[in-house]
C-alpha atoms as a PDB file:
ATOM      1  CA  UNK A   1     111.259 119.103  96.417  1.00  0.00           C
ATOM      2  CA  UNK A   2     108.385 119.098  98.819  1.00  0.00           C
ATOM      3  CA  UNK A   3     105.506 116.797  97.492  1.00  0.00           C
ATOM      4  CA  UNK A   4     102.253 115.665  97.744  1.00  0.00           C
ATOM      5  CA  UNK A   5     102.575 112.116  97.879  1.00  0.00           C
ATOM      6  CA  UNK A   6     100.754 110.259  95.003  1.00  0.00           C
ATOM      7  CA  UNK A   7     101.699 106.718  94.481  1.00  0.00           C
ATOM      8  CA  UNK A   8     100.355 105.354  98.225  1.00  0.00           C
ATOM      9  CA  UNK A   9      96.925 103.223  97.211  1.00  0.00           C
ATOM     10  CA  UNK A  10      94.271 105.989  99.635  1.00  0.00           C
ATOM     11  CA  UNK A  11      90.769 106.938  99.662  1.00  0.00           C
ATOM     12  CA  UNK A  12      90.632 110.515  97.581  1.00  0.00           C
ATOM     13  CA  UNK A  13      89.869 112.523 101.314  1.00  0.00           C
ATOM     14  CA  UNK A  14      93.238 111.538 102.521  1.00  0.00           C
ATOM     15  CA  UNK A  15      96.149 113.977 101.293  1.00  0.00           C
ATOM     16  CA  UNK A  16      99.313 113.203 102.738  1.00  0.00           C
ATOM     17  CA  UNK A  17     102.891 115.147 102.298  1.00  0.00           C
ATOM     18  CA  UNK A  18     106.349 114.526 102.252  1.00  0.00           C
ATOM     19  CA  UNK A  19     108.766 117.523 103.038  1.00  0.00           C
ATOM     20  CA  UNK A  20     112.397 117.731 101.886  1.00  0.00           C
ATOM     21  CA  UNK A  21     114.972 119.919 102.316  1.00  0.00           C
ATOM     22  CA  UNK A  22     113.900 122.256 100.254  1.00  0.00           C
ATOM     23  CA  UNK A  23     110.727 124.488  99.407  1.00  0.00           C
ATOM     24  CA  UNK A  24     110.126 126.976  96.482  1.00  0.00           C
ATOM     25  CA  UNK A  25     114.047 125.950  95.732  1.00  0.00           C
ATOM     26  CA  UNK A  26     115.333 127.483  99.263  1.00  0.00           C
ATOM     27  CA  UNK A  27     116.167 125.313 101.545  1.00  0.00           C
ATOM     28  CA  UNK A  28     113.706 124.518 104.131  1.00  0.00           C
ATOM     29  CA  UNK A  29     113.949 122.732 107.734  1.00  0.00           C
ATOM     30  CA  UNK A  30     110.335 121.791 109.567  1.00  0.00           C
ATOM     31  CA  UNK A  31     111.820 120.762 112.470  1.00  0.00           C
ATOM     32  CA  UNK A  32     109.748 123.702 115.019  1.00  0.00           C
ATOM     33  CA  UNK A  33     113.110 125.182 116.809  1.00  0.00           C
ATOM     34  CA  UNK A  34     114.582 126.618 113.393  1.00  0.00           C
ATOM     35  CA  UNK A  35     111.593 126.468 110.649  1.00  0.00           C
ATOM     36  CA  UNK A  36     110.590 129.563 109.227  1.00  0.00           C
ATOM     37  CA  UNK A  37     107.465 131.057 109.749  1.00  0.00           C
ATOM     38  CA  UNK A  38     106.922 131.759 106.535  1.00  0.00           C
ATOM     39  CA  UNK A  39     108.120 129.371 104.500  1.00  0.00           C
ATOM     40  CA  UNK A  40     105.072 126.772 106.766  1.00  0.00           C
ATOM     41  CA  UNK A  41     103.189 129.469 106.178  1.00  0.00           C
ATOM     42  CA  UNK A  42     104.107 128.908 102.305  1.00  0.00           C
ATOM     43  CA  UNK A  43     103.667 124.817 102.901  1.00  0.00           C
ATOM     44  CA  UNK A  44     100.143 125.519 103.746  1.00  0.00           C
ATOM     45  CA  UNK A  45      99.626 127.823 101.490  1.00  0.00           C
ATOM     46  CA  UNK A  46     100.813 125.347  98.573  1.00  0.00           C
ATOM     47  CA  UNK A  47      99.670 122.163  99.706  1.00  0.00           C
ATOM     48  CA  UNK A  48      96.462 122.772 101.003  1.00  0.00           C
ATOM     49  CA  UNK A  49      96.933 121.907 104.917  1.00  0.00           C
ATOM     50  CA  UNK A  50      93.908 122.999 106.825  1.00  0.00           C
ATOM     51  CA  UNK A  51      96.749 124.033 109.891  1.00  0.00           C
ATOM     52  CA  UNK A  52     100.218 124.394 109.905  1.00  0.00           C
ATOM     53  CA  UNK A  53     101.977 120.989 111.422  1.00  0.00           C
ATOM     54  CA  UNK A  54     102.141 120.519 115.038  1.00  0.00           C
ATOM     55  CA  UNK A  55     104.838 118.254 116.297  1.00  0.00           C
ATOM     56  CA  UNK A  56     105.304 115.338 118.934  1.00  0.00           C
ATOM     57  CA  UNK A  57     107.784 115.047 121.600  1.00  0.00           C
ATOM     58  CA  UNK A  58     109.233 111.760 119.865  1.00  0.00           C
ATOM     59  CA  UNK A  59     110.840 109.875 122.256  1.00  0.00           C
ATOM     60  CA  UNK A  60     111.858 107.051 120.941  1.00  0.00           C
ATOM     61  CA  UNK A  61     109.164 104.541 122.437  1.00  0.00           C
ATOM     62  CA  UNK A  62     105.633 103.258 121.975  1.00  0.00           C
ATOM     63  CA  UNK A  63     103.535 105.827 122.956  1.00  0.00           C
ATOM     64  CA  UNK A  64     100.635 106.489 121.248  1.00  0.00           C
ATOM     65  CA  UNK A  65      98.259 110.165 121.165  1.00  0.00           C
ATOM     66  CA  UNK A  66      94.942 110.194 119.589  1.00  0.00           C
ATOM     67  CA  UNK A  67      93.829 113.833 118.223  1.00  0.00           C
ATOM     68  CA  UNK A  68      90.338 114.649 118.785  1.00  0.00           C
ATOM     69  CA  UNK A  69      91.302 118.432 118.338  1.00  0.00           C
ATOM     70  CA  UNK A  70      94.167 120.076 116.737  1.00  0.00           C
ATOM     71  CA  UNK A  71      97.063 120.080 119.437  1.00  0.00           C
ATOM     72  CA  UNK A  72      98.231 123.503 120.703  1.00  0.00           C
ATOM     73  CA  UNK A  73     101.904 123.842 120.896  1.00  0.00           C
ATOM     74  CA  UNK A  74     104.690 121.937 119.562  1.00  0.00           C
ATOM     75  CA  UNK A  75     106.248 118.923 121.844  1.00  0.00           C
ATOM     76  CA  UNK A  76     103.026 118.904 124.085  1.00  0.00           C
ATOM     77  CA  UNK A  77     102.877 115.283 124.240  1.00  0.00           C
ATOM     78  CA  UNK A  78     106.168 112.851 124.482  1.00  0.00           C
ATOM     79  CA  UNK A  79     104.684 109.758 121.789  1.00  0.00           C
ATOM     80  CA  UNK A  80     106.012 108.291 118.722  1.00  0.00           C
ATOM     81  CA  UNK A  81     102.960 107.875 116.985  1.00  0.00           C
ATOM     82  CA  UNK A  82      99.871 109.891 116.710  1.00  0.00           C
ATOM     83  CA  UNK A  83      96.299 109.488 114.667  1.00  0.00           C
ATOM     84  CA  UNK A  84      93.065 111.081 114.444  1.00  0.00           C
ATOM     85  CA  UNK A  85      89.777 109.883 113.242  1.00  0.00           C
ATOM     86  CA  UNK A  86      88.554 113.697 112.898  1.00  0.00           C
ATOM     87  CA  UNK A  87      89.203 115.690 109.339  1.00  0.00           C
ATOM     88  CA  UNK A  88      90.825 118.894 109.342  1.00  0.00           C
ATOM     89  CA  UNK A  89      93.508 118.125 111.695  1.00  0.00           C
ATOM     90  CA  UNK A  90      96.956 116.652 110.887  1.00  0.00           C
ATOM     91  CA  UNK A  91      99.071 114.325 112.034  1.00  0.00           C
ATOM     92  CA  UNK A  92     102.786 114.475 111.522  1.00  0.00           C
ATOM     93  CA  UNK A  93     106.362 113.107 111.894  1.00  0.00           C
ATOM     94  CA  UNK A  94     109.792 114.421 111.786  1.00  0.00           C
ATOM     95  CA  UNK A  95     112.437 112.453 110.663  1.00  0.00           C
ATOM     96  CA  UNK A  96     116.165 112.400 109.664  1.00  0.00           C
ATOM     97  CA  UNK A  97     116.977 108.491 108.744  1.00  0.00           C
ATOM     98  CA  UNK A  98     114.128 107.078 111.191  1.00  0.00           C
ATOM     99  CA  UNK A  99     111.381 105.346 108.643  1.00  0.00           C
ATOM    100  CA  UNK A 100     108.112 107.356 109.078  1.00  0.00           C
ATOM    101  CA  UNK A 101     105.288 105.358 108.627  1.00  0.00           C
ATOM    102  CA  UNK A 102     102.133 106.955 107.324  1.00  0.00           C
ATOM    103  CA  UNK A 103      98.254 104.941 107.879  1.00  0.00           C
ATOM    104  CA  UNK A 104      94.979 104.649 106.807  1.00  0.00           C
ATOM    105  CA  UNK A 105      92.379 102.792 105.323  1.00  0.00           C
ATOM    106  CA  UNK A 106      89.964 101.922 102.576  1.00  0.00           C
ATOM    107  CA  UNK A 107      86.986 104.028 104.181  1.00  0.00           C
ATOM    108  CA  UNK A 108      89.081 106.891 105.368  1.00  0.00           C
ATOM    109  CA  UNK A 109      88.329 106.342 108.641  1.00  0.00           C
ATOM    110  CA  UNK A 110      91.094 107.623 110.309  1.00  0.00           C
ATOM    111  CA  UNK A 111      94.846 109.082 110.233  1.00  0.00           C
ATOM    112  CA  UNK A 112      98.310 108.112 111.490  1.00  0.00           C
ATOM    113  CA  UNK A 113     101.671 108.892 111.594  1.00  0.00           C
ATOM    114  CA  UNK A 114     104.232 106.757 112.818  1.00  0.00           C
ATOM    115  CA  UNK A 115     107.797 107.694 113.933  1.00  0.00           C
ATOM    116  CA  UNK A 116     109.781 104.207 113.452  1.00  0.00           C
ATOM    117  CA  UNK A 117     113.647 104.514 114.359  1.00  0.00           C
ATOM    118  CA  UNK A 118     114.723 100.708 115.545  1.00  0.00           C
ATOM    119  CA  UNK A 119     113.832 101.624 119.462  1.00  0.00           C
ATOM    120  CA  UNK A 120     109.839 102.050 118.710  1.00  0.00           C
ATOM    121  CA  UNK A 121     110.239  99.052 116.503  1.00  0.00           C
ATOM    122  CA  UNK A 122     111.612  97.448 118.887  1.00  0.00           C
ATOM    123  CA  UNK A 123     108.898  98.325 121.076  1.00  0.00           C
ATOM    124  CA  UNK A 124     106.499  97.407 118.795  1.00  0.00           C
ATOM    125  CA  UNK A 125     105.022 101.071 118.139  1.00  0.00           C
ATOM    126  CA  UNK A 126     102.990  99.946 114.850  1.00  0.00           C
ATOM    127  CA  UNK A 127     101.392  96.979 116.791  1.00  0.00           C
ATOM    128  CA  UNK A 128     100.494  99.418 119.838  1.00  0.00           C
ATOM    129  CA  UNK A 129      99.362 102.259 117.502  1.00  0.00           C
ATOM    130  CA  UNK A 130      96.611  99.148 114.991  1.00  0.00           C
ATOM    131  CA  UNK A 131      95.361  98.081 118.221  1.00  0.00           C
ATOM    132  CA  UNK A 132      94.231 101.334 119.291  1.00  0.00           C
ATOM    133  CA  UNK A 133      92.900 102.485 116.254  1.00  0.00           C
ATOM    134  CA  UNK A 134      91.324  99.294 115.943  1.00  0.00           C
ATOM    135  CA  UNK A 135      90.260 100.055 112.214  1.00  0.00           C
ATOM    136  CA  UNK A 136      87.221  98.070 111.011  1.00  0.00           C
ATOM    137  CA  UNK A 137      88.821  98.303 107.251  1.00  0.00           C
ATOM    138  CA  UNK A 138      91.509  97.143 105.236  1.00  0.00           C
ATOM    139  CA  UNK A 139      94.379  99.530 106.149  1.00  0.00           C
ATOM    140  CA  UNK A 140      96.538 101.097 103.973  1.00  0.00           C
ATOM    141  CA  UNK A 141     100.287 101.677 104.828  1.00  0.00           C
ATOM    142  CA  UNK A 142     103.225 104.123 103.230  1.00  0.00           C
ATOM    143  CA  UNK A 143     106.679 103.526 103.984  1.00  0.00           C
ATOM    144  CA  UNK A 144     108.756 106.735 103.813  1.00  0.00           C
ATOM    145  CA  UNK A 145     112.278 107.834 103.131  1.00  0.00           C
ATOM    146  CA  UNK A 146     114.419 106.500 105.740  1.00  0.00           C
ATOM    147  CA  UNK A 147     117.814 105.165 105.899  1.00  0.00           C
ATOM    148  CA  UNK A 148     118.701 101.922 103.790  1.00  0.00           C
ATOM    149  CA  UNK A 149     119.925  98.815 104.408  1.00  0.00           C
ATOM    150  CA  UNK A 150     122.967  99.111 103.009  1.00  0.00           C
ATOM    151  CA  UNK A 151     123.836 102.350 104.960  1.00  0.00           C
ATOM    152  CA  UNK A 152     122.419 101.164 107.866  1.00  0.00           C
ATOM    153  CA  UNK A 153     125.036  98.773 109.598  1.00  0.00           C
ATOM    154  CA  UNK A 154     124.810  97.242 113.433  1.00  0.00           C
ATOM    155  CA  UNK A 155     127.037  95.351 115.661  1.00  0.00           C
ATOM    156  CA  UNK A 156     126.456  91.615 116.410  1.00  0.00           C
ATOM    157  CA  UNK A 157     125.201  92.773 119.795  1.00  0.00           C
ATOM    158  CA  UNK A 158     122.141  95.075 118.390  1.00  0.00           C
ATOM    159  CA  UNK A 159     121.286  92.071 116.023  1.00  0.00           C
ATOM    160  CA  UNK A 160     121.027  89.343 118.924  1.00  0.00           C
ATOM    161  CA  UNK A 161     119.101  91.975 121.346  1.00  0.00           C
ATOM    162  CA  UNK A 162     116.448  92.393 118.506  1.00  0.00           C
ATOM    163  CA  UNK A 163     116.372  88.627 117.834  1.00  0.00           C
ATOM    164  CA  UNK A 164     116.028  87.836 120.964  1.00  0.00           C
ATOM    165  CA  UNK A 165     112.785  89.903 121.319  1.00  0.00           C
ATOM    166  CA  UNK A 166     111.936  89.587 117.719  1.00  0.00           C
ATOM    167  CA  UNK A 167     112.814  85.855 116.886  1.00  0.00           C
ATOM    168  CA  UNK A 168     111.061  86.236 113.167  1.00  0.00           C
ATOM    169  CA  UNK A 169     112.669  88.819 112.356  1.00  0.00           C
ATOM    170  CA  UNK A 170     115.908  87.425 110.936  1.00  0.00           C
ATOM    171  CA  UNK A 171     115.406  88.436 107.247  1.00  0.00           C
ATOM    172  CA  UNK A 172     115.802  92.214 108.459  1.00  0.00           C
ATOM    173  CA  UNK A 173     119.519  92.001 108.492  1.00  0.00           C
ATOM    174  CA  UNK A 174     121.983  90.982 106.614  1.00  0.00           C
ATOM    175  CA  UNK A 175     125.705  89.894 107.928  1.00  0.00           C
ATOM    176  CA  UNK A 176     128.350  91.389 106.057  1.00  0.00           C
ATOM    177  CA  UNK A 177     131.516  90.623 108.113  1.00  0.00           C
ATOM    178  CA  UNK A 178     132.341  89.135 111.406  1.00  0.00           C
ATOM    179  CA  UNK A 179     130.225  91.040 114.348  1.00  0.00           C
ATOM    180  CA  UNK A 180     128.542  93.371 111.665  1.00  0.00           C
ATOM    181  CA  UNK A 181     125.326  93.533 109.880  1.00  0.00           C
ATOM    182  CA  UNK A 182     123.229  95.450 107.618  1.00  0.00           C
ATOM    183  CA  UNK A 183     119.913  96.565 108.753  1.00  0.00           C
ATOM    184  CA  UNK A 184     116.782  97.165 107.435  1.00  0.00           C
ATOM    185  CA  UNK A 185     114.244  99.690 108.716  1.00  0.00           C
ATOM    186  CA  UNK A 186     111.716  98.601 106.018  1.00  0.00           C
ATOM    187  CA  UNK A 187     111.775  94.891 106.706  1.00  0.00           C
ATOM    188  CA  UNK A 188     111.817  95.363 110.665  1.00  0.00           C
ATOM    189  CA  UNK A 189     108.606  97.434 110.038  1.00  0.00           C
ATOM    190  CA  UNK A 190     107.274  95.284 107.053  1.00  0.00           C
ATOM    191  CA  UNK A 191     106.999  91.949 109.372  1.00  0.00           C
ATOM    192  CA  UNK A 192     105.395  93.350 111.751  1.00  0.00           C
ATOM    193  CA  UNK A 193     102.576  94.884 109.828  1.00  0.00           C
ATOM    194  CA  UNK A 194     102.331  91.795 107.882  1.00  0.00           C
ATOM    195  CA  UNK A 195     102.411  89.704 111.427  1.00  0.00           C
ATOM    196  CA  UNK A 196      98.836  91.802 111.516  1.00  0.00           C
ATOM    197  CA  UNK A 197      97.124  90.972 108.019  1.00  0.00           C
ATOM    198  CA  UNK A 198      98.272  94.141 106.704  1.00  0.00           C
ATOM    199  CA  UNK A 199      99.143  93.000 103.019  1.00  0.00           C
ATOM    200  CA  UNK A 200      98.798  96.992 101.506  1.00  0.00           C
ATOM    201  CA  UNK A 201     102.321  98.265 102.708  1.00  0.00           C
ATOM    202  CA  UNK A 202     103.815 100.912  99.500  1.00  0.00           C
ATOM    203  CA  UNK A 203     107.106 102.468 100.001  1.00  0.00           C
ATOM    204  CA  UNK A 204     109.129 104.922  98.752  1.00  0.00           C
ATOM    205  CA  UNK A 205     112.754 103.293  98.496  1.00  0.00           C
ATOM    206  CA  UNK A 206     114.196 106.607  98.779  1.00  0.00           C
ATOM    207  CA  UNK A 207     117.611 106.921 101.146  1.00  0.00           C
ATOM    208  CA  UNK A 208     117.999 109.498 103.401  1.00  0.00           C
ATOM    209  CA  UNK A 209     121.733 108.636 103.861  1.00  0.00           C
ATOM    210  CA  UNK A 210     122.410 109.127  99.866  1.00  0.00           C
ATOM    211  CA  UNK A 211     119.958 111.240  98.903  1.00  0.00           C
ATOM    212  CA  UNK A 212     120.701 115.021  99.387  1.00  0.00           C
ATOM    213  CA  UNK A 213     116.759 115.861  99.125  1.00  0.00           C
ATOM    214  CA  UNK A 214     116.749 114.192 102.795  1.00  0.00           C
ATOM    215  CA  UNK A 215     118.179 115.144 105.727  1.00  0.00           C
ATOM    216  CA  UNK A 216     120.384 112.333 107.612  1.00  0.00           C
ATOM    217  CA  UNK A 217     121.683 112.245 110.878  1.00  0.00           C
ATOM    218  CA  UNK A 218     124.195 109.541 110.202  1.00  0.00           C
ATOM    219  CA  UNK A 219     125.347 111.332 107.047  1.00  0.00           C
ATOM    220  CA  UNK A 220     125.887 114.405 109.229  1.00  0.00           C
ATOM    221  CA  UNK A 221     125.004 114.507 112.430  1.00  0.00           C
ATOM    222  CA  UNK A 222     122.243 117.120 111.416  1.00  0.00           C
ATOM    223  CA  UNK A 223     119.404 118.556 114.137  1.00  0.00           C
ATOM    224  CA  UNK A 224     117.523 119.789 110.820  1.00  0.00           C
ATOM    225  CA  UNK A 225     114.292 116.875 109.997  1.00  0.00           C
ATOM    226  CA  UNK A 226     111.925 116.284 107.193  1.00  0.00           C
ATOM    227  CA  UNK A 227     108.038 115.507 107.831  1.00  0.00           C
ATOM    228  CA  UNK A 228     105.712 113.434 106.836  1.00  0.00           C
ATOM    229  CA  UNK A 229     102.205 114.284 107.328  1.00  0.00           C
ATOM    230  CA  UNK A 230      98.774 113.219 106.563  1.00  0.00           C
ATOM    231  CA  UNK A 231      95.208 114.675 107.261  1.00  0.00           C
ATOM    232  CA  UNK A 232      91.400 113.733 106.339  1.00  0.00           C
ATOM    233  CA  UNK A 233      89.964 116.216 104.011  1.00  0.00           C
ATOM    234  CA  UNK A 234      86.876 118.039 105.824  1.00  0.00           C
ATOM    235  CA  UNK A 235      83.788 117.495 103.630  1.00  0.00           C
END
């Protein structure tokens, strides 16, 4: 079911949510083209959310939006990531086997919500998104549901093109048989946060690909997405 999430280490004025594939036992889609008015109207209802979620254009890159005001229509900015240092507004992800990274830190200084499929990775979306927060505090990090490493396997040719650009980060895949690999969202993500000081990093371990609470595009080829979402509580 659709949850609050409660075992990521957070100051008490951050509230951040995980949505599933179902709400109130029906099943639910966020993604903005087929959600129903009012079951968000329900998810706000229920969990509190000072606005119903408004959605990037993800594109698959390293762009980064900051929020000074709540954004006005769906898809009005093409970024992966986007944070806010003002409460009352939320940031938000979709995802469907992508890892969504959620951020923030001891002080509750700020918000963000990271879209991490391997192309921002590559990219180095969390790296871009730290430096222009530029937090002042220890920061805080959740690691959603996302596909795992077992389900996630890659040619010999993907593995070598990340390498190449990513020489550390070697223990993110695993070879299974000739030319193929396992991959691992978490770990790809993991060193790079840690490459940053960033030793608070929880994670759900949940799989999108096996679990049937998740939606999965490499399970099914599905257009329907889960978010993750966080906001600052206004005081």
């Amino acid at each position: 079911m659709t949850h609050l999430i409660e075992t990521w280490q957070k100051p008490s004025c951050v509230h951040a949510l995980q949505t599933t594939c179902f709400l109130d036992n029906e099943s639910f889609d966020i993604h903005p083209q087929y959600a129903n008015p009012n079951q968000l109207n329900s998810l706000c209802r229920q969990f509190s959310l000072p606005h119903a979620p408004i959605f990037l254009q993800q594109v698959h890159q390293a762009t980064v939006i900051e929020y000074k005001q709540i954004p006005s229509i769906d898809f009005q900015f093409k970024a992966d990531a986007c944070f806010t240092r003002q409460p009352g507004i939320v940031c938000a992800v979709m995802t469907a086997d992508c890892l969504p990274v959620l951020l923030t830190d001891s002080a509750g200084s700020f918000v963000a919500a990271v879209h991490c499929g391997w192309r921002s990775l590559f990219h180095n979306i969390l790296p871009e998104t730290l430096e222009l927060i530029n937090p002042n505090h220890d920061v805080f990090v959740w690691l959603g549901p996302c596909i795992q490493q077992p389900q996630y396997e890659v040619d010999e040719s993907f593995v070598n093109n990340y390498l190449k650009h990513h020489p550390d980060a070697h223990t993110a895949f695993t070879p299974i048989v000739a030319g193929k690999s396992q991959a691992s969202l978490y770990q790809m993500a993991t060193i790079q946060l840690r490459k940053l000081g960033i030793k608070n990093i929880s994670q759900s371990n949940e799989c999108t690909f096996l679990d049937d609470r998740y939606y999965s595009w490499r399970a099914n080829e599905t257009h329907q997405r889960m978010a993750s979402m966080l906001w600052l509580k206004s005081p």
